[in-house]
N, C-alpha and C. Protein backbone atom coordinates (compact mmCIF):
# COMPACT_ATOMS: atom_id res chain seq x y z
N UNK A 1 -41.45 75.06 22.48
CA UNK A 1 -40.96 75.33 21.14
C UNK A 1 -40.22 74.10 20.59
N UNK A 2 -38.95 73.63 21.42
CA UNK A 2 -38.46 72.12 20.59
C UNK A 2 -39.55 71.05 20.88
N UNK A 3 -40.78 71.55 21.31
CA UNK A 3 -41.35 69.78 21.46
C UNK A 3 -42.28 69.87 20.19
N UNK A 4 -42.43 71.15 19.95
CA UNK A 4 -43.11 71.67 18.15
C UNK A 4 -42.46 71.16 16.97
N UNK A 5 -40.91 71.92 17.50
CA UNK A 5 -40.27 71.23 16.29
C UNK A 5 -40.29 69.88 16.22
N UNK A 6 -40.08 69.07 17.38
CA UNK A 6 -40.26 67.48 16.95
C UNK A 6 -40.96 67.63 16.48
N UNK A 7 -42.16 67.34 16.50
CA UNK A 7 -43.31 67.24 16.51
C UNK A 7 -43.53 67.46 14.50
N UNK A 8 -42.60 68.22 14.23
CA UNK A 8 -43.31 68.88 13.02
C UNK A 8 -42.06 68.06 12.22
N UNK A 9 -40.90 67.62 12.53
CA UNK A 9 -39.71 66.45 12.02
C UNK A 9 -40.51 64.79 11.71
N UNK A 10 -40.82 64.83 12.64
CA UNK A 10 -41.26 63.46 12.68
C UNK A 10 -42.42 63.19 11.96
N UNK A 11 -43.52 63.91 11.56
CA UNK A 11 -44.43 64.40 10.46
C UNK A 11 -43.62 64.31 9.16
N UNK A 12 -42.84 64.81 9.29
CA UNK A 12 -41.93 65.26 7.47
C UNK A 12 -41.42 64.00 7.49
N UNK A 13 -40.75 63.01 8.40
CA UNK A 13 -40.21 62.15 8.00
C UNK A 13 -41.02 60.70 8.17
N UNK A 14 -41.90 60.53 9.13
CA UNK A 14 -43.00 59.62 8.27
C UNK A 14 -43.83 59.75 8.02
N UNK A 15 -44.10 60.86 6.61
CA UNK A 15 -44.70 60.92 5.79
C UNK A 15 -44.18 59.82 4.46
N UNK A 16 -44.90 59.86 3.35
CA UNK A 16 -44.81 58.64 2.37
C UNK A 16 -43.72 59.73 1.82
N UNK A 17 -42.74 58.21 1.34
CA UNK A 17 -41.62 58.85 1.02
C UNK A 17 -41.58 58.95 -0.82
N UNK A 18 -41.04 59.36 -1.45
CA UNK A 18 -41.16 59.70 -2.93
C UNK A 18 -41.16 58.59 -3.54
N UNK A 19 -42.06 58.66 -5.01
CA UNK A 19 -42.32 57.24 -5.29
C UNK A 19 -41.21 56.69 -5.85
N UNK A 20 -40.10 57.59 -6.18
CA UNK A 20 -39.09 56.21 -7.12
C UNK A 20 -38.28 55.49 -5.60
N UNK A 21 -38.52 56.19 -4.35
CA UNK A 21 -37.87 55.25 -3.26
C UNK A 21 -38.73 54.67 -2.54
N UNK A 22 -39.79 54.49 -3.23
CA UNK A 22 -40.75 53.27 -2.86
C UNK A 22 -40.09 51.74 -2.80
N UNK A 23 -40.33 51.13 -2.04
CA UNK A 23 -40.56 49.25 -2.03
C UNK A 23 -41.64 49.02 -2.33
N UNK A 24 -43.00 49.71 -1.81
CA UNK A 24 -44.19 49.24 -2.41
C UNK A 24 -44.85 48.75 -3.77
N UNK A 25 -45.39 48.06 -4.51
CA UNK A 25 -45.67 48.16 -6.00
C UNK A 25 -46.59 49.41 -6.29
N UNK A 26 -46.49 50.19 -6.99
CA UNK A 26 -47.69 51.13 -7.37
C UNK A 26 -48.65 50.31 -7.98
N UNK A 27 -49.94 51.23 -7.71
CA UNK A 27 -51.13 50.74 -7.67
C UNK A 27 -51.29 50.35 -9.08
N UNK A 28 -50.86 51.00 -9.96
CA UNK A 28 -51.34 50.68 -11.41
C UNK A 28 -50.08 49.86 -12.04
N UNK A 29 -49.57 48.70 -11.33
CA UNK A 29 -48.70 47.89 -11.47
C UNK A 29 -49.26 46.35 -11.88
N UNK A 30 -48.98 45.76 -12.76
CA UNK A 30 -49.24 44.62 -13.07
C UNK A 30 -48.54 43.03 -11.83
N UNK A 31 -49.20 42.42 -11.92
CA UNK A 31 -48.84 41.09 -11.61
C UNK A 31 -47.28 40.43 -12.41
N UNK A 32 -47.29 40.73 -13.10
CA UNK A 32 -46.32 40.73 -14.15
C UNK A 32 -44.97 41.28 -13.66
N UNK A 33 -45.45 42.54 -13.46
CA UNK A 33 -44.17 43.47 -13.02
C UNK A 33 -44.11 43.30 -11.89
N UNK A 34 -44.73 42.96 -10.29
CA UNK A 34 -44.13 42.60 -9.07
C UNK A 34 -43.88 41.55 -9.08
N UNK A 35 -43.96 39.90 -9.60
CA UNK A 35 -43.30 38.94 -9.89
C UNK A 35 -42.05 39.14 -10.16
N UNK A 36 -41.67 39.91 -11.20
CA UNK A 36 -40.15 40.13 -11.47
C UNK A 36 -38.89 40.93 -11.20
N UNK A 37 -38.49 40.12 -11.18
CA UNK A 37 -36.99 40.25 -10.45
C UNK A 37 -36.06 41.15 -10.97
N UNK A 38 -35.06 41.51 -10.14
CA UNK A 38 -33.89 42.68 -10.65
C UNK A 38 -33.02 41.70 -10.83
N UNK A 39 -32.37 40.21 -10.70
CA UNK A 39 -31.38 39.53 -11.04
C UNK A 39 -31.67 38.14 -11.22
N UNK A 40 -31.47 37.99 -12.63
CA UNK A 40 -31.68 36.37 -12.70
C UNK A 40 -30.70 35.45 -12.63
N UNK A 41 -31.20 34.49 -11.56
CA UNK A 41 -30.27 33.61 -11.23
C UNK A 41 -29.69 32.40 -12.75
N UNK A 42 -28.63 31.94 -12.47
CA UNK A 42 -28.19 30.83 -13.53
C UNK A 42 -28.88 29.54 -12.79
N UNK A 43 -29.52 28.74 -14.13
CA UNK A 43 -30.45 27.66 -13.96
C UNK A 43 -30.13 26.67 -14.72
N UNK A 44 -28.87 26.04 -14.57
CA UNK A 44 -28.77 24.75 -15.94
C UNK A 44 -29.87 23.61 -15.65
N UNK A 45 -29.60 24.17 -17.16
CA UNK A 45 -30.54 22.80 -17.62
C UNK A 45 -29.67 21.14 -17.52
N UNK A 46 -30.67 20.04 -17.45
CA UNK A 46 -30.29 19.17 -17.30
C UNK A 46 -30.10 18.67 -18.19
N UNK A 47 -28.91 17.75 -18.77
CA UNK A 47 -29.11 17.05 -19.82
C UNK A 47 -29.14 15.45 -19.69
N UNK A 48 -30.36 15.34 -20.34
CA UNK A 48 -30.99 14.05 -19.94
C UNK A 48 -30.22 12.74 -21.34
N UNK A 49 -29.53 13.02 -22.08
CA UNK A 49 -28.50 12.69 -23.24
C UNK A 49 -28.27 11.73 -22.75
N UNK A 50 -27.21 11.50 -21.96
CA UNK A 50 -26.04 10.83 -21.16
C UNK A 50 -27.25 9.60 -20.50
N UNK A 51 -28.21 10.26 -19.74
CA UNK A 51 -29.31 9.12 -19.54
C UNK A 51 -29.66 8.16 -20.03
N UNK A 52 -30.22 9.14 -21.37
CA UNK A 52 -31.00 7.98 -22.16
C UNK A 52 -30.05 6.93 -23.00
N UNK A 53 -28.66 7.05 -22.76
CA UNK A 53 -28.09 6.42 -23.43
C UNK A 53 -27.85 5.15 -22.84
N UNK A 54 -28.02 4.80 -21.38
CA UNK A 54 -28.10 3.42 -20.85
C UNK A 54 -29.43 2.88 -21.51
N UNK A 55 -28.65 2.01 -22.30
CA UNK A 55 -30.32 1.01 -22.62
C UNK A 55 -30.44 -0.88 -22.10
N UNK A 56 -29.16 -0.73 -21.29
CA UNK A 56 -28.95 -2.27 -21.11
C UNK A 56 -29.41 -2.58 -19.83
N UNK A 57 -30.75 -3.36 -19.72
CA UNK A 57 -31.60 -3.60 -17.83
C UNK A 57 -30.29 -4.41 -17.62
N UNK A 58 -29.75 -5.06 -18.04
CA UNK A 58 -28.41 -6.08 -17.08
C UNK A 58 -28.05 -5.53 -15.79
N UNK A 59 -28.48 -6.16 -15.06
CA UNK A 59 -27.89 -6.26 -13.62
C UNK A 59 -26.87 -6.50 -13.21
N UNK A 60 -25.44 -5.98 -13.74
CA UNK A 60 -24.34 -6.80 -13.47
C UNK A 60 -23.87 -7.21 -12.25
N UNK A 61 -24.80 -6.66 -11.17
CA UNK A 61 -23.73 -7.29 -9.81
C UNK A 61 -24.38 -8.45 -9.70
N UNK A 62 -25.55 -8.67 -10.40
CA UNK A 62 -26.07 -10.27 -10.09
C UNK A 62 -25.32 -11.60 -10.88
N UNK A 63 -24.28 -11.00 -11.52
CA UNK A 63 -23.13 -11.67 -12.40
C UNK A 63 -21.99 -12.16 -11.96
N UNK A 64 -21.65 -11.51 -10.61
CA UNK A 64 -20.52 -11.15 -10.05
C UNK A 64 -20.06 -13.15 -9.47
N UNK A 65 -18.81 -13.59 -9.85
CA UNK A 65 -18.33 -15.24 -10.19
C UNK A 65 -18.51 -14.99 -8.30
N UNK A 66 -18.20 -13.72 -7.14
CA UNK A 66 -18.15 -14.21 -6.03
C UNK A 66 -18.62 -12.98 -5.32
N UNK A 67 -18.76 -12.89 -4.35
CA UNK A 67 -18.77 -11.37 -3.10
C UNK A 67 -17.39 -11.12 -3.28
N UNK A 68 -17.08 -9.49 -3.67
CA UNK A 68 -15.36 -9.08 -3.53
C UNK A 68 -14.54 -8.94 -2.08
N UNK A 69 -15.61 -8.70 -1.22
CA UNK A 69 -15.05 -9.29 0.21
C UNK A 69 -14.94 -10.68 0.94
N UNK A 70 -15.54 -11.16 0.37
CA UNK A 70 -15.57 -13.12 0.29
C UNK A 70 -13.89 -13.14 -0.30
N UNK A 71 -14.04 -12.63 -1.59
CA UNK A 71 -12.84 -13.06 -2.16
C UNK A 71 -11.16 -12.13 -1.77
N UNK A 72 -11.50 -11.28 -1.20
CA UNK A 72 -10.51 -10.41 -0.14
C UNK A 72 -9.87 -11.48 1.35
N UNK A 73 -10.74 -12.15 1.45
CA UNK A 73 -10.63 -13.19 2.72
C UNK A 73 -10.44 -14.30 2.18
N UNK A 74 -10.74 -14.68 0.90
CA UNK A 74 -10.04 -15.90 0.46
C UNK A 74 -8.53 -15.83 0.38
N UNK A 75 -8.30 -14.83 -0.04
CA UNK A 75 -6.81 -14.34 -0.63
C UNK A 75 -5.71 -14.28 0.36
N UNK A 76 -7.00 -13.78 1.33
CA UNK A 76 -5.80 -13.73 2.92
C UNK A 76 -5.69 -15.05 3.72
N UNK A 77 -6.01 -15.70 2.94
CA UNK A 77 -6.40 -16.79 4.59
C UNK A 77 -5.36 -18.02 3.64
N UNK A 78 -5.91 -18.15 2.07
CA UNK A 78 -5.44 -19.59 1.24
C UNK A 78 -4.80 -19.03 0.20
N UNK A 79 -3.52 -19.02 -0.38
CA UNK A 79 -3.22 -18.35 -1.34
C UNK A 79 -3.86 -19.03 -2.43
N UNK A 80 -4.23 -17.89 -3.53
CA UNK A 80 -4.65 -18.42 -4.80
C UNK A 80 -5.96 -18.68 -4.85
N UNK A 81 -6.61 -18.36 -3.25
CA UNK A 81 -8.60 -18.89 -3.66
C UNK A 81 -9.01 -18.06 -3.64
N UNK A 82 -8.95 -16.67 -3.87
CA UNK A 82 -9.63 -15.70 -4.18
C UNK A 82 -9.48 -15.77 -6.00
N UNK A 83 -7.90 -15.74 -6.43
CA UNK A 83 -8.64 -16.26 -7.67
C UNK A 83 -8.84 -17.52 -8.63
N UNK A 84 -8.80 -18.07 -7.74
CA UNK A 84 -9.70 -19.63 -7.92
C UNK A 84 -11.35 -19.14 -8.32
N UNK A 85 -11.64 -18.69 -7.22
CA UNK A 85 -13.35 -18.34 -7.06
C UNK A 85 -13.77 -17.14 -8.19
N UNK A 86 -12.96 -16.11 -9.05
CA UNK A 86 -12.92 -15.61 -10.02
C UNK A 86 -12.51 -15.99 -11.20
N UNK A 87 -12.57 -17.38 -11.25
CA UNK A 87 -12.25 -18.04 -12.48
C UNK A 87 -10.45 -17.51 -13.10
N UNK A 88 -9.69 -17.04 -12.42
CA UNK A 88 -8.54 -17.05 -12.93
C UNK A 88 -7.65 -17.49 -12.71
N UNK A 89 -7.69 -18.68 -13.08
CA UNK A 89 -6.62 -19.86 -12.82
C UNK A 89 -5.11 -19.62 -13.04
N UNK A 90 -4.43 -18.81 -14.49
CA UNK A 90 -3.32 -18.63 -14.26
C UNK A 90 -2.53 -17.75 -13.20
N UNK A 91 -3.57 -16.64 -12.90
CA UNK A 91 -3.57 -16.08 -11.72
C UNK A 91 -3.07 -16.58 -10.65
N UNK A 92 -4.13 -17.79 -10.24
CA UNK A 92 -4.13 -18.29 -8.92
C UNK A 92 -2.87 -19.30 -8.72
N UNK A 93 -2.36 -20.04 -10.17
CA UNK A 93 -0.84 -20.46 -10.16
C UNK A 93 0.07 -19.59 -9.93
N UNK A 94 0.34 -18.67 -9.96
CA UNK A 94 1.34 -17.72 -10.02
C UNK A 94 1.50 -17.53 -8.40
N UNK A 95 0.18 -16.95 -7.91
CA UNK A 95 -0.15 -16.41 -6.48
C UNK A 95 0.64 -17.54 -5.73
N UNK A 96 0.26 -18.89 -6.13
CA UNK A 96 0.11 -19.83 -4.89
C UNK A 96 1.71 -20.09 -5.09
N UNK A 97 2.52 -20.11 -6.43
CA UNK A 97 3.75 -20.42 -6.54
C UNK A 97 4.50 -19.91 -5.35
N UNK A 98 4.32 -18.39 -5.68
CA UNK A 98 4.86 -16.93 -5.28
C UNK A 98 5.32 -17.21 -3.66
N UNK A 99 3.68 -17.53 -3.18
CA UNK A 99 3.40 -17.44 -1.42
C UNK A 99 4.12 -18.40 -0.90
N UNK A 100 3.78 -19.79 -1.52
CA UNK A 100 4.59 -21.03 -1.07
C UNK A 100 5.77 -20.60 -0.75
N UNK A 101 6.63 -20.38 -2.28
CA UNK A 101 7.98 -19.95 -2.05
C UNK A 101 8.68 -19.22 -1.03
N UNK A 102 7.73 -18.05 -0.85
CA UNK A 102 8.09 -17.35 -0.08
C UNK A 102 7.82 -17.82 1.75
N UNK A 103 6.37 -18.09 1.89
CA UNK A 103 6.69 -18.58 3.20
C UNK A 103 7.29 -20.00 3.76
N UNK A 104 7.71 -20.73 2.60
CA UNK A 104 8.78 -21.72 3.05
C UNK A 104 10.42 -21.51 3.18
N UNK A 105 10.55 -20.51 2.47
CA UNK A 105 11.87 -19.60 2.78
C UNK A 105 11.74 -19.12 3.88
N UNK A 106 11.27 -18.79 4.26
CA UNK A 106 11.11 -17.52 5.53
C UNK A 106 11.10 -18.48 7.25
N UNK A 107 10.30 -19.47 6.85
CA UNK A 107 10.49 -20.61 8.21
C UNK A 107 11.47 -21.73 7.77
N UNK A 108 12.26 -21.80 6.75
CA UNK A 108 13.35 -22.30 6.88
C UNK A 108 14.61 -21.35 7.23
N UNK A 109 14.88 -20.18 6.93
CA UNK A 109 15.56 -19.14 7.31
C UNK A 109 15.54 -18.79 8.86
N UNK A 110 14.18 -19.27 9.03
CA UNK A 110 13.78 -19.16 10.96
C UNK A 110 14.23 -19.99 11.79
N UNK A 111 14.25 -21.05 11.03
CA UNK A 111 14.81 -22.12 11.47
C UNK A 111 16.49 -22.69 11.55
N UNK A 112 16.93 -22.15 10.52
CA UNK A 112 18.34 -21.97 10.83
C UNK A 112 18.74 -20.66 11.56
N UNK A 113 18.08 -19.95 11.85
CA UNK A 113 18.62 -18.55 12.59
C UNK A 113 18.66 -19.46 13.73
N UNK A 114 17.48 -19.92 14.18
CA UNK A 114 17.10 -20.54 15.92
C UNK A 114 18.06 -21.48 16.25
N UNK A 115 18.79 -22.29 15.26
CA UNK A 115 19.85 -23.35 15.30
C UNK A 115 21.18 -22.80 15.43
N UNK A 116 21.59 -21.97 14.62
CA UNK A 116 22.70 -21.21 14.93
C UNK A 116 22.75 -20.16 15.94
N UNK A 117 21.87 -20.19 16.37
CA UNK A 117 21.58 -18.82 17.46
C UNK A 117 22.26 -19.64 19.08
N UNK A 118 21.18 -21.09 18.87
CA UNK A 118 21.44 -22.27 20.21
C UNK A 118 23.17 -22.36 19.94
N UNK A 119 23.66 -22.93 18.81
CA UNK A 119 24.88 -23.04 18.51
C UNK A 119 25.79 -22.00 19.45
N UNK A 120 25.43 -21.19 19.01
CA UNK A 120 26.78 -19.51 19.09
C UNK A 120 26.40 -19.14 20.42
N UNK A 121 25.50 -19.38 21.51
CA UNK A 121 25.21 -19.15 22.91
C UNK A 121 26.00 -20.76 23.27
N UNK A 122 25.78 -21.66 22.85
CA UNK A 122 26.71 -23.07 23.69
C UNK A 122 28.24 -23.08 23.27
N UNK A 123 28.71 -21.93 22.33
CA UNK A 123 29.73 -22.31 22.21
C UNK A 123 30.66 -21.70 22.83
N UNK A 124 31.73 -22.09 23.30
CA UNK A 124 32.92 -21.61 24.15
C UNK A 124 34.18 -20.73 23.69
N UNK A 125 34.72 -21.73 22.48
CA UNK A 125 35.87 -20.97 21.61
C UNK A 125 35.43 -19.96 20.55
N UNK A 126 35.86 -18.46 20.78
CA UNK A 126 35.75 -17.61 20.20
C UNK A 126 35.62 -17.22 18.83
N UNK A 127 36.00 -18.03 18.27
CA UNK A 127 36.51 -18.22 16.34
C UNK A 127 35.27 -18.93 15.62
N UNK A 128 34.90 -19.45 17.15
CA UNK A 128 33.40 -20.26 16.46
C UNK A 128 32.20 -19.71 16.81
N UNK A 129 32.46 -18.96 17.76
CA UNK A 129 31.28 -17.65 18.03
C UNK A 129 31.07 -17.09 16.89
N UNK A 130 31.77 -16.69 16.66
CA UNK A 130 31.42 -15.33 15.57
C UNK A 130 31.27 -16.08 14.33
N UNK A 131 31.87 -17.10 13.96
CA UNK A 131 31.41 -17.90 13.04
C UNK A 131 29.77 -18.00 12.83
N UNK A 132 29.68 -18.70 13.49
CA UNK A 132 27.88 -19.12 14.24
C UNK A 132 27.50 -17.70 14.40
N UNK A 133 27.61 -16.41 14.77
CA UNK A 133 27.20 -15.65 15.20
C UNK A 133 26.97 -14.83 13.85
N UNK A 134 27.44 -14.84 12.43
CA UNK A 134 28.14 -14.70 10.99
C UNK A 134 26.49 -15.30 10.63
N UNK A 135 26.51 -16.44 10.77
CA UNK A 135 25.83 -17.56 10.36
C UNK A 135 24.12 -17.06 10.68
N UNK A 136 24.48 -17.00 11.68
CA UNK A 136 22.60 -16.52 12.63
C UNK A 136 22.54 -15.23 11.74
N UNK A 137 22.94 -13.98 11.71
CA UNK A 137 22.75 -13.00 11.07
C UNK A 137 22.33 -12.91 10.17
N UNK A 138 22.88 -14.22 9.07
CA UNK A 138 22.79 -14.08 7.58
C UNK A 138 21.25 -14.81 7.73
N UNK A 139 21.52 -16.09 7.99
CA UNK A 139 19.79 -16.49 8.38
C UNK A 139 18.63 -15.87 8.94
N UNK A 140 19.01 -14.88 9.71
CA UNK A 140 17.77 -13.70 10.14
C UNK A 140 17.74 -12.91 8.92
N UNK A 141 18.66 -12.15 8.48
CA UNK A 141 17.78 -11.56 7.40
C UNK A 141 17.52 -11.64 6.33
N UNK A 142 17.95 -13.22 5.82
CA UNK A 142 17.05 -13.95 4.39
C UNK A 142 15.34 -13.95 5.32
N UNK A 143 15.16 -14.55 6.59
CA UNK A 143 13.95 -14.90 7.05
C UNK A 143 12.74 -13.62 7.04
N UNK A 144 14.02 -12.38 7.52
CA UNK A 144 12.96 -11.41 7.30
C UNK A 144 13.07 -10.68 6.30
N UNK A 145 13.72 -10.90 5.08
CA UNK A 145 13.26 -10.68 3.71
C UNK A 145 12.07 -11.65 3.25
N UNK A 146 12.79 -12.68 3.45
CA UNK A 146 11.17 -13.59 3.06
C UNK A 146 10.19 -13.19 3.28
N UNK A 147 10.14 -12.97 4.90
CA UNK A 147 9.22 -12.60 5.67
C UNK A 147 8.13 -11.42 4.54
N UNK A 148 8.75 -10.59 4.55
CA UNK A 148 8.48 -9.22 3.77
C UNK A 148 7.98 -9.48 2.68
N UNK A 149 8.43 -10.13 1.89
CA UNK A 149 7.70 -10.59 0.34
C UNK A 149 6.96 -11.82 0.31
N UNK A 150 6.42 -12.43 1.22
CA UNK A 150 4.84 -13.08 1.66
C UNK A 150 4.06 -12.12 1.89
N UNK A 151 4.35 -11.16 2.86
CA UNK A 151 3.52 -10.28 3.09
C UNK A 151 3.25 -9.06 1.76
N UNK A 152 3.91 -8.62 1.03
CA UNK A 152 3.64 -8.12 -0.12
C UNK A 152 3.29 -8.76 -0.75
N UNK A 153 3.51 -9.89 -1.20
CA UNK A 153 2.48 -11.14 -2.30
C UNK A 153 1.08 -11.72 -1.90
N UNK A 154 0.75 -11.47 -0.32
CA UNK A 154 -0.78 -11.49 -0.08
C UNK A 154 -1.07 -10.48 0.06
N UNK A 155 -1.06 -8.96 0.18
CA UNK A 155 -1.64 -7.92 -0.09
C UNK A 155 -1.82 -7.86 -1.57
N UNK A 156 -1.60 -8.27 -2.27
CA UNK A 156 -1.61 -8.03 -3.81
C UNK A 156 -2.61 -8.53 -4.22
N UNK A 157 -2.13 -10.23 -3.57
CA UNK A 157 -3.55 -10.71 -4.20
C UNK A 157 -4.92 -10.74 -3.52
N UNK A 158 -4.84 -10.36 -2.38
CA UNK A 158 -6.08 -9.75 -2.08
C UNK A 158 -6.68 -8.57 -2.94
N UNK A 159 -6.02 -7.70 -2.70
CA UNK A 159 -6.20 -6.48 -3.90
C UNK A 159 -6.79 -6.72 -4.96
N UNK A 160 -5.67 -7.52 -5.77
CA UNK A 160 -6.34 -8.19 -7.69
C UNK A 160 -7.55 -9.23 -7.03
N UNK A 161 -7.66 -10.02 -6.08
CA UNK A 161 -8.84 -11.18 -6.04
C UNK A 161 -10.12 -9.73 -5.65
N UNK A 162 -9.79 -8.68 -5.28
CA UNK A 162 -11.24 -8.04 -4.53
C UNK A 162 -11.69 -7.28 -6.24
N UNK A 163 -10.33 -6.66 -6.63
CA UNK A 163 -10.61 -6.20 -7.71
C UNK A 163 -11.56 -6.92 -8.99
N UNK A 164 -10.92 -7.98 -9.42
CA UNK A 164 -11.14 -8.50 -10.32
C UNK A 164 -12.61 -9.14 -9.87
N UNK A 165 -13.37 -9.56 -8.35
CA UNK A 165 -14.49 -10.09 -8.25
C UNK A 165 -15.33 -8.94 -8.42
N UNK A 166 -15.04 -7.83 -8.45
CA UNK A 166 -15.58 -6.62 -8.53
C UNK A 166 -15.94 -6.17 -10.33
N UNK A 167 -14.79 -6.71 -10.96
CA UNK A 167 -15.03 -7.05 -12.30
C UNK A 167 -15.55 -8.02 -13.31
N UNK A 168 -16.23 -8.57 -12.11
CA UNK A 168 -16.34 -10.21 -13.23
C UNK A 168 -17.77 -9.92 -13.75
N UNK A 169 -18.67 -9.48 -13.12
CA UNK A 169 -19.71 -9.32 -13.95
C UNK A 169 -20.07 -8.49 -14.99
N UNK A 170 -19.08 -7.35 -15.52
CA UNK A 170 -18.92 -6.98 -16.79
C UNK A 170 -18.66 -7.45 -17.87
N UNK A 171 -19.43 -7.39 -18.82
CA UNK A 171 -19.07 -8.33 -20.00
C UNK A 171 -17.41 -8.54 -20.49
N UNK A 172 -17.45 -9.69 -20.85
CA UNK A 172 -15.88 -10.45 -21.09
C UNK A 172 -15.47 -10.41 -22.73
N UNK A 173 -14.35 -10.24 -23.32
CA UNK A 173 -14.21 -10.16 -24.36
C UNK A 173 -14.36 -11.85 -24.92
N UNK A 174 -14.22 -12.61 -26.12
CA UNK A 174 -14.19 -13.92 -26.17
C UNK A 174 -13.53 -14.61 -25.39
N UNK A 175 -12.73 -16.13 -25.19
CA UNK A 175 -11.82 -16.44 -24.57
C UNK A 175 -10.75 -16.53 -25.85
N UNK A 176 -11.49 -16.85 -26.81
CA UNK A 176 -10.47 -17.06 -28.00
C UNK A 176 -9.35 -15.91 -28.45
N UNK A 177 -10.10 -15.03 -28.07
CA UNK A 177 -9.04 -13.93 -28.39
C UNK A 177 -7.78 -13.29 -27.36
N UNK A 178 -7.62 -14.09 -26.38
CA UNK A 178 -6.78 -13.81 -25.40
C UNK A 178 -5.17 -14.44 -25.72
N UNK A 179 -5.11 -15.03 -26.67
CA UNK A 179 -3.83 -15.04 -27.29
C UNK A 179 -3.73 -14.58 -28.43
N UNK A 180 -2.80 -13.15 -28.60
CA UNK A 180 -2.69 -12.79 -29.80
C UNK A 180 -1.14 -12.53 -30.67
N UNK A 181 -1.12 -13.04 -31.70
CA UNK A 181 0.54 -12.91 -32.84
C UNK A 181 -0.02 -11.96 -33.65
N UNK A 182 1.42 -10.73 -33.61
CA UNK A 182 1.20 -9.72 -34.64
C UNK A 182 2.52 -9.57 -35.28
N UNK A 183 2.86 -9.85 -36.79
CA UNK A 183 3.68 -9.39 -37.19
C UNK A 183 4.22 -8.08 -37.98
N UNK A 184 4.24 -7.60 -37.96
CA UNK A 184 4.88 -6.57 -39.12
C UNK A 184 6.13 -6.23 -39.56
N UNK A 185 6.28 -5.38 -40.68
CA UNK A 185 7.55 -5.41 -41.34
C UNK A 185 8.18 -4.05 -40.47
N UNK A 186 9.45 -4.25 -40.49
CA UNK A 186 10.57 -3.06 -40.06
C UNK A 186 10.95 -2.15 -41.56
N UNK A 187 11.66 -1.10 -40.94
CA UNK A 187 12.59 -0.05 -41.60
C UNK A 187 13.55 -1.08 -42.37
N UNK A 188 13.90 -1.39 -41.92
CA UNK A 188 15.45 -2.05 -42.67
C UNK A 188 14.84 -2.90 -43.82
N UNK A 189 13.93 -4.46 -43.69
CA UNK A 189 13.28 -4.67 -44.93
C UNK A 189 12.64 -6.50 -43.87
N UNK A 190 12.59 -6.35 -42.17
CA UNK A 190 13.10 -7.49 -41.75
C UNK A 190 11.49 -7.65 -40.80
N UNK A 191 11.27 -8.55 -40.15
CA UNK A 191 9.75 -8.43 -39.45
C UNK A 191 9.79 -8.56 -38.24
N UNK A 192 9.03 -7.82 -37.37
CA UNK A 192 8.47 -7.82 -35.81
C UNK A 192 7.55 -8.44 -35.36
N UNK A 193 7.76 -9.22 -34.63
CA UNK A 193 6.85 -10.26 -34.35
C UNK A 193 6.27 -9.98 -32.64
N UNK A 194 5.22 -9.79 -32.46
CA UNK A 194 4.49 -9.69 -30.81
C UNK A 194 3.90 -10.41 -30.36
N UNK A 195 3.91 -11.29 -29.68
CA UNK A 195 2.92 -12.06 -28.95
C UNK A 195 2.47 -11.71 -27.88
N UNK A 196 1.54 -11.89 -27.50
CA UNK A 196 0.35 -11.10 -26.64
C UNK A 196 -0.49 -12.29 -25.86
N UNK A 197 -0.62 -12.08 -24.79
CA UNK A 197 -1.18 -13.05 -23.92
C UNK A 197 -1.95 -12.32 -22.60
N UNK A 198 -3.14 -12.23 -23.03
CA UNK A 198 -4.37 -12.09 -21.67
C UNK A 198 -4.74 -12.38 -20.55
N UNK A 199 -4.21 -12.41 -19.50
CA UNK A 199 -4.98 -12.59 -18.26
C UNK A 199 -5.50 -11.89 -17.21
């Protein structure tokens, strides 16, 4: 008797199940209608605008005054030839002023630390220890201030020499126009004058 009833369950239940809980397409279904979908996905379109608006073949890295890692290693090694090799000469005065200054401070500061240091170890009377010992202190840390702002004045210009070789082959404004005077009048009845200078 229960091997009937299975028997007669399993019949009822795979049998074809009612058509609106079909997956199948019905037979008198178009191509049309099993192609399509219950959710349409979002599909942007491309806009090709922004494209077509480059019209210039210029190659600018074939412009470029140096390699920006050439000129990253100029900067570190010689002050001022990274932008030497980018054509920016007031630049490269400034840089080379800067570095000089600074690392000739810094080994003259080294150099009197090391002198007063020999001093204040050979000396015997106490009043002149600490004198000398006064002395070495102050000379160590002008040397390693110096020290410190060489080393911030060649990170920089490595930086501006990688930067700017990275910029050189973009078109340049004139040279003529890199010094500019603007005056205008004030509130009161008197004039403002700006000068402006490019590099």
């Amino acid at each position: 008797m229960k091997t009937v009833l299975l028997s007669c369950l399993v019949a009822v239940f795979s049998s074809n199940p009612a058509a609106g809980d079909s997956t199948e397409p019905a037979a008198d279904s178009t191509v049309e209608d099993i192609n399509r979908v219950d959710t349409l996905l979002f599909q942007p379109t491309i806009d090709t605008a922004k494209a077509l608006l480059v019209t210039n073949p210029v190659n600018f890295e074939r412009h470029l005054t140096q390699t920006p890692t050439i000129a990253l290693f100029k900067s570190m090694f010689v002050p001022g030839w990274g932008q030497i090799g980018n054509r920016r000469y007031f630049k490269a005065a400034v840089i080379i002023g800067l570095e000089s200054w600074f690392i000739y401070s810094a080994v003259q500061h080294g150099r009197d630390a090391s002198d007063y240091r020999a001093q204040w170890e050979a000396a015997t009377d106490l009043y002149v220890r600490r004198s000398l010992y006064d002395s070495y202190e102050f000379s160590r840390d002008k040397r390693n201030k110096f020290t410190w702002f060489a080393g911030i004045t060649i990170f920089v210009s490595m930086f501006d020499a990688y930067v700017d070789a990275h910029l050189s082959g973009s078109p340049r404004e004139e040279r003529n126009n890199r010094i500019e005077l603007e005056v205008q009048p004030d509130d009161s009845g008197g004039a403002n004058a700006r000068l402006s200078y490019r590099f």
